[in-house]
Every structure is written in structure tokens, then in C-alpha cells.
C-alpha atoms as a PDB file:
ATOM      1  CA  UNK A   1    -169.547  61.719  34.985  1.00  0.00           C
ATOM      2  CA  UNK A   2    -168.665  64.802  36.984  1.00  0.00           C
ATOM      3  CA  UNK A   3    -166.997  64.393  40.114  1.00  0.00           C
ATOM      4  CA  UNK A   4    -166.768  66.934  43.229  1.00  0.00           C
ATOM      5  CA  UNK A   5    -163.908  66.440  45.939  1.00  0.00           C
ATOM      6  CA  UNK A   6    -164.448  68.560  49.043  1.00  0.00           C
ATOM      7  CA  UNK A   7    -161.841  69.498  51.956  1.00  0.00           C
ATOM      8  CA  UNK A   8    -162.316  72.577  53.898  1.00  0.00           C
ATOM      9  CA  UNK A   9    -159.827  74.623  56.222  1.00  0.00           C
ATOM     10  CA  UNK A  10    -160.835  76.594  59.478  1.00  0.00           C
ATOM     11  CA  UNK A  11    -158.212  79.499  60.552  1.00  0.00           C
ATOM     12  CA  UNK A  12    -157.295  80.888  63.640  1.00  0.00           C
ATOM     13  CA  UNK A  13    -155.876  84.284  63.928  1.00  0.00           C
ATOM     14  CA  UNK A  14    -154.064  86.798  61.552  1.00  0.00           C
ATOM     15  CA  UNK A  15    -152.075  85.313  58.814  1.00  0.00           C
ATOM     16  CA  UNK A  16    -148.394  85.452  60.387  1.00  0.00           C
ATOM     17  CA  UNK A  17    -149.082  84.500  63.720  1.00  0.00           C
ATOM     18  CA  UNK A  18    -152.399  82.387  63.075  1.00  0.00           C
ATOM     19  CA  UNK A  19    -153.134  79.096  62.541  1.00  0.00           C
ATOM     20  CA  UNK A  20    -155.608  76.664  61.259  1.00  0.00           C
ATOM     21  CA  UNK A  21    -156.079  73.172  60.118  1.00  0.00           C
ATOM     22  CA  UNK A  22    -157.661  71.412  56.696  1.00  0.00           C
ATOM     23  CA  UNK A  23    -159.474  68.445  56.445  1.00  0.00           C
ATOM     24  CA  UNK A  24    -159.706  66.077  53.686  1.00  0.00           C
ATOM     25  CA  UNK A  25    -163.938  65.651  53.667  1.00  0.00           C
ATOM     26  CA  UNK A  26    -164.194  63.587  50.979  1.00  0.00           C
ATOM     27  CA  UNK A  27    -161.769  60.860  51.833  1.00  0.00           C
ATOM     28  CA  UNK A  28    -161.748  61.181  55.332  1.00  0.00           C
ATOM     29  CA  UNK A  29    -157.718  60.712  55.036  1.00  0.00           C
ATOM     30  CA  UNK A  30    -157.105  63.616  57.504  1.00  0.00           C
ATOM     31  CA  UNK A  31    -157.064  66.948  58.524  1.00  0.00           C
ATOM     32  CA  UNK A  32    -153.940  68.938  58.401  1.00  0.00           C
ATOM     33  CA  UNK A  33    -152.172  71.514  60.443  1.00  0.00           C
ATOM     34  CA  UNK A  34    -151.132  74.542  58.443  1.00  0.00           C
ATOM     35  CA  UNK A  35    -149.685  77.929  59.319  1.00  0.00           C
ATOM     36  CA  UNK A  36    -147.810  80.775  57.506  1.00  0.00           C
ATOM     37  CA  UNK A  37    -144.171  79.736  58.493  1.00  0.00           C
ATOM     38  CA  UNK A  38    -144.815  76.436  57.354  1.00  0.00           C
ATOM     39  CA  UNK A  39    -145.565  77.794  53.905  1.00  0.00           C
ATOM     40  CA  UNK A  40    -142.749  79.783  53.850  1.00  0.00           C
ATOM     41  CA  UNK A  41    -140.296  78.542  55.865  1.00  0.00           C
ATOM     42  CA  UNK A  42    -139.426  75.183  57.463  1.00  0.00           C
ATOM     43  CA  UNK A  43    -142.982  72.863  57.394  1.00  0.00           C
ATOM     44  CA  UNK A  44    -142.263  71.457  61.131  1.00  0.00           C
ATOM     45  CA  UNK A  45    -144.999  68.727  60.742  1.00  0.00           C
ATOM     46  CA  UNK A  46    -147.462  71.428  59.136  1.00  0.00           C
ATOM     47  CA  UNK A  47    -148.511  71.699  55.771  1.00  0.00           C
ATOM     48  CA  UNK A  48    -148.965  74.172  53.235  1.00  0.00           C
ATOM     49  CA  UNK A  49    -150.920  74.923  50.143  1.00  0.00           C
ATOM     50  CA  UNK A  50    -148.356  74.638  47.868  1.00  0.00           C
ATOM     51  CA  UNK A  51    -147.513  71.132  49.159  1.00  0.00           C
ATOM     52  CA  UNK A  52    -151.065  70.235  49.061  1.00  0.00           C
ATOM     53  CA  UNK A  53    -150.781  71.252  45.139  1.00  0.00           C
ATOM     54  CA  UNK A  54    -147.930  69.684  44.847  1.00  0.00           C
ATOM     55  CA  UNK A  55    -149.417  66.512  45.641  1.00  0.00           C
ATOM     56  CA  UNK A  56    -152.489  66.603  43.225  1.00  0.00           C
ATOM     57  CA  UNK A  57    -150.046  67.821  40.383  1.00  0.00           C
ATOM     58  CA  UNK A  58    -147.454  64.602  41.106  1.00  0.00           C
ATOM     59  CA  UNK A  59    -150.653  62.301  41.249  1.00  0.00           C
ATOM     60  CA  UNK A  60    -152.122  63.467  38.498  1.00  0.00           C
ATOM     61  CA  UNK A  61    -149.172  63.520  36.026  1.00  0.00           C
ATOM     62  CA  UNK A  62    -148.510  59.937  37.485  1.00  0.00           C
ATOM     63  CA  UNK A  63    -152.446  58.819  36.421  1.00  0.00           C
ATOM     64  CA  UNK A  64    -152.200  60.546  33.141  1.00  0.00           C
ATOM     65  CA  UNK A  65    -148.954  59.637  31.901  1.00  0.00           C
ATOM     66  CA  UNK A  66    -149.713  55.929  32.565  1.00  0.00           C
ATOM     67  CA  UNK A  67    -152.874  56.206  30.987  1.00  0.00           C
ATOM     68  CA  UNK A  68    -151.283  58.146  27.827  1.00  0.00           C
ATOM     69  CA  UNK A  69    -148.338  55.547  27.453  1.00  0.00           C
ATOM     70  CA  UNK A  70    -151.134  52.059  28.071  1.00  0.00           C
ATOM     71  CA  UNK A  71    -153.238  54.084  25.094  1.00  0.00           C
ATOM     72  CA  UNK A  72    -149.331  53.792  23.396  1.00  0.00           C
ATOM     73  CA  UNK A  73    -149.451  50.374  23.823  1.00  0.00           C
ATOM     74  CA  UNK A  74    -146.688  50.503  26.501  1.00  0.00           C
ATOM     75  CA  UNK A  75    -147.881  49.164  29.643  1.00  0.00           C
ATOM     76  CA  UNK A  76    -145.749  50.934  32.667  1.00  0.00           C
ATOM     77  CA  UNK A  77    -143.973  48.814  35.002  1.00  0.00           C
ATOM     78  CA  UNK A  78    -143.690  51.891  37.624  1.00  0.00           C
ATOM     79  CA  UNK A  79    -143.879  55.789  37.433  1.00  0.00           C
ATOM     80  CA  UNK A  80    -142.474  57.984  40.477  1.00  0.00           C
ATOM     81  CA  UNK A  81    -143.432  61.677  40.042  1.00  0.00           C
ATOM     82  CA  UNK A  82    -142.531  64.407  42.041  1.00  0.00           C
ATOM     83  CA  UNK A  83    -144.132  68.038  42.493  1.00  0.00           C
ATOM     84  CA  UNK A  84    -142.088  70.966  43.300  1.00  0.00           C
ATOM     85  CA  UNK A  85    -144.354  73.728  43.947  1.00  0.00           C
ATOM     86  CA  UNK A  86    -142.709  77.610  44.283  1.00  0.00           C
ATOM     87  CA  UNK A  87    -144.050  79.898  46.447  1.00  0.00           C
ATOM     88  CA  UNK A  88    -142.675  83.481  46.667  1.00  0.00           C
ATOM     89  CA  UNK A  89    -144.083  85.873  49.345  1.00  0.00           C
ATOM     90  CA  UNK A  90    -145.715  88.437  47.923  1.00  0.00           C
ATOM     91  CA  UNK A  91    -146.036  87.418  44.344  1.00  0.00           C
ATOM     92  CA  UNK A  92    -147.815  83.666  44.668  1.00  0.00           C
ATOM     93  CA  UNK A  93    -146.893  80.589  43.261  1.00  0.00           C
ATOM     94  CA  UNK A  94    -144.806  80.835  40.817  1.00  0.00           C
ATOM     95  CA  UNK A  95    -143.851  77.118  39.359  1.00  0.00           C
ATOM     96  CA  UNK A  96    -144.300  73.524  39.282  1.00  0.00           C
ATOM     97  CA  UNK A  97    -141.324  71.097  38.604  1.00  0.00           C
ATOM     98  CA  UNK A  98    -142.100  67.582  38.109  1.00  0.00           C
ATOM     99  CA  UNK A  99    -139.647  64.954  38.523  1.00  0.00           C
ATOM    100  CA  UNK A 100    -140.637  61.596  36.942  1.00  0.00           C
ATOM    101  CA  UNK A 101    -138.525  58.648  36.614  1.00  0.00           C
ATOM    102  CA  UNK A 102    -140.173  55.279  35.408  1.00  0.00           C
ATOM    103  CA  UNK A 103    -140.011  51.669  33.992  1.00  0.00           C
ATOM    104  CA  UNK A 104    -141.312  51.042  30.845  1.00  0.00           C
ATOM    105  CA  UNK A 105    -140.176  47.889  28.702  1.00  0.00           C
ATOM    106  CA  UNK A 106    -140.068  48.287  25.360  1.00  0.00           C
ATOM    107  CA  UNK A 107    -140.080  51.882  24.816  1.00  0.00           C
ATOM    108  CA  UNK A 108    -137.458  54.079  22.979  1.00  0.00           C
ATOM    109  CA  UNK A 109    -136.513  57.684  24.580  1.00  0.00           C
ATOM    110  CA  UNK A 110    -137.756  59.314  22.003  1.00  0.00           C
ATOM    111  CA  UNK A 111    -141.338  58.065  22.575  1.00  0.00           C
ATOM    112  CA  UNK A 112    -141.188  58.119  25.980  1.00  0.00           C
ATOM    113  CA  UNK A 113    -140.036  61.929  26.155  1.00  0.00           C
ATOM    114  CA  UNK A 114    -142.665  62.852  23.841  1.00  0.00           C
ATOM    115  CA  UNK A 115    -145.698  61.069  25.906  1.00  0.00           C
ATOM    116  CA  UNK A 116    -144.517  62.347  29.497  1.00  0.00           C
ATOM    117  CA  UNK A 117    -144.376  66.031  27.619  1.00  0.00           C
ATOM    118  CA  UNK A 118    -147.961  65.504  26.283  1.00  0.00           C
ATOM    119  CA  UNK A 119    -149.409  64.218  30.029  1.00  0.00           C
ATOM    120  CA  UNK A 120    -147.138  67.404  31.696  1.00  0.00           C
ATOM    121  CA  UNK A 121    -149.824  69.321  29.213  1.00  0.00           C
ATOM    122  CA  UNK A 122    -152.486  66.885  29.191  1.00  0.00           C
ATOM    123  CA  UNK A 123    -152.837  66.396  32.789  1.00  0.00           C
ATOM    124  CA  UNK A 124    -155.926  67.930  34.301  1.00  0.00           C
ATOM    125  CA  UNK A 125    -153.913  69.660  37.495  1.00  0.00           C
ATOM    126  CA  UNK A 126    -151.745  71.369  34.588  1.00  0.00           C
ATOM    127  CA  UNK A 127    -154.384  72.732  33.191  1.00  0.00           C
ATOM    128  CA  UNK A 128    -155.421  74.269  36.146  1.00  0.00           C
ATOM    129  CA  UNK A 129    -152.043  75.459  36.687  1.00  0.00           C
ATOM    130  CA  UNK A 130    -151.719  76.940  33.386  1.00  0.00           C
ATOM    131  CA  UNK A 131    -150.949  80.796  34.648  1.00  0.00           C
ATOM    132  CA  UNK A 132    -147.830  79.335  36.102  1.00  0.00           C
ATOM    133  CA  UNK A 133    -144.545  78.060  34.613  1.00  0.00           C
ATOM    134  CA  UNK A 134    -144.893  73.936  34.775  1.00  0.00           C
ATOM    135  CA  UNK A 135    -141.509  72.216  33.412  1.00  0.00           C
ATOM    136  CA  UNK A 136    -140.564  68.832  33.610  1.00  0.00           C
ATOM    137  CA  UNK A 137    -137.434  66.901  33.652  1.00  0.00           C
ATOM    138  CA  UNK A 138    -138.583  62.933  32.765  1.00  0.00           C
ATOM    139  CA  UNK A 139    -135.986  59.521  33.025  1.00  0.00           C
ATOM    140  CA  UNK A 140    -136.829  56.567  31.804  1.00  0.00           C
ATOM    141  CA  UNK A 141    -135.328  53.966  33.698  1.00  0.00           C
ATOM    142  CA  UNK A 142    -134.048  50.330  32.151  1.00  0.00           C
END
């Protein structure tokens, strides 16, 4: 079954000086201030594409990796992904990192390397992101 998400983003002004603010519509979480600088430079309580992608691509790593090792037979005790999205002005984004750490019982390293590099590719975000360079550095913790 298909499923649409909807936010939407109304902008003040020209792009260096503007503003503007985006609202998650199908949650109802929030709505966001976001501005140039904050994408660039120092967020100051504003938000930014990039950390907005950064977000989905940590959440959805996190949702398919646990699915991916419970299909293993390896229920997780806890996953912690993070998302570091690269921006460059000028040229776009140009990388996501993901961090994951996580506590699995009964798993070797070798296994769980090889399922957290099959949800980095696997993921759905990833896939979206696949013009970019997405690497991952994965820990399993005891």
C-alpha cells in the first residue's frame, strides 16, 4: 500500500537574506524555521534541508536495519543511527555518513557488518540518495 507524506515550506525574500518556514502536514509535528545561513553556517535554532534529510536517512537506516537483522533471526536490543548530511555551496549535497552503533545479542561482527552494509543499500532514503556518496561506519556494541 502506497503511502504519501506531505510538508510544505513558504519563503520570504531572496535566498541570502530571506527566510521562510516548513511545516510537517502530515504529522502535524511542526513547522520549522529555515534560512540560508542556517544551511550553511551555524543553524541558530533554524533548520535546513540537509538536516531535514539527514533525519529521514538516520530513521530509515534505523527501521531497515532492524527489520533486515529480525528477518536474520537476531532480534535488536537498540540501534542509534546518525545522519551526516554535506552540503557545499554551489555544488549541492554532496554525502551522507551514517553512524550506527547497536545491541544485538548473539550476533558475530561478521554478520552484523554485512546486514548494516545491506540496509545502508537497502534502505529506501538511500536509494533516493543514490547520486550521492552514502558511507557508513557501523559498531556493534556488547
Amino acid at each position: 500500500m502506497a503511502a504519501t507524506r506531505t510538508a510544505h515550506t513558504v519563503w520570504n525574500g531572496d535566498l541570502f537574506t530571506g527566510s521562510g518556514q516548513t511545516t510537517l502536514d502530515s504529522s502535524g509535528l511542526g513547522t520549522f524555521d529555515v534560512t540560508w545561513k542556517a544551511r550553511t553556517e551555524a543553524a541558530e535554532g533554524k533548520t535546513s534541508p540537509e538536516e531535514l534529510i539527514a533525519a529521514a536517512h538516520a530513521s530509515c537506516f534505523s527501521m531497515a536495519f532492524s527489520n533486515m537483522l529480525a528477518q536474520a533471526g537476531h532480534a535488536p536490543e537498540e540501534v542509534r543511527t546518525k545522519a551526516d548530511v554535506t552540503f557545499v555551496p554551489g555544488t549541492g549535497i554532496t554525502g551522507s555518513h551514517l553512524t550506527v552503533s547497536a545491541t544485538i545479542p548473539g550476533i558475530s561482527e561478521e554478520e552484523f557488518q554485512k546486514i548494516a552494509g545491506e540496509a545502508k543499500t537497502g534502505c529506501p532514503v538511500s536509494g533516493a540518495l543514490a547520486s550521492i556518496d552514502i558511507t557508513l561506519d557501523a559498531t556493534l556494541e556488547s
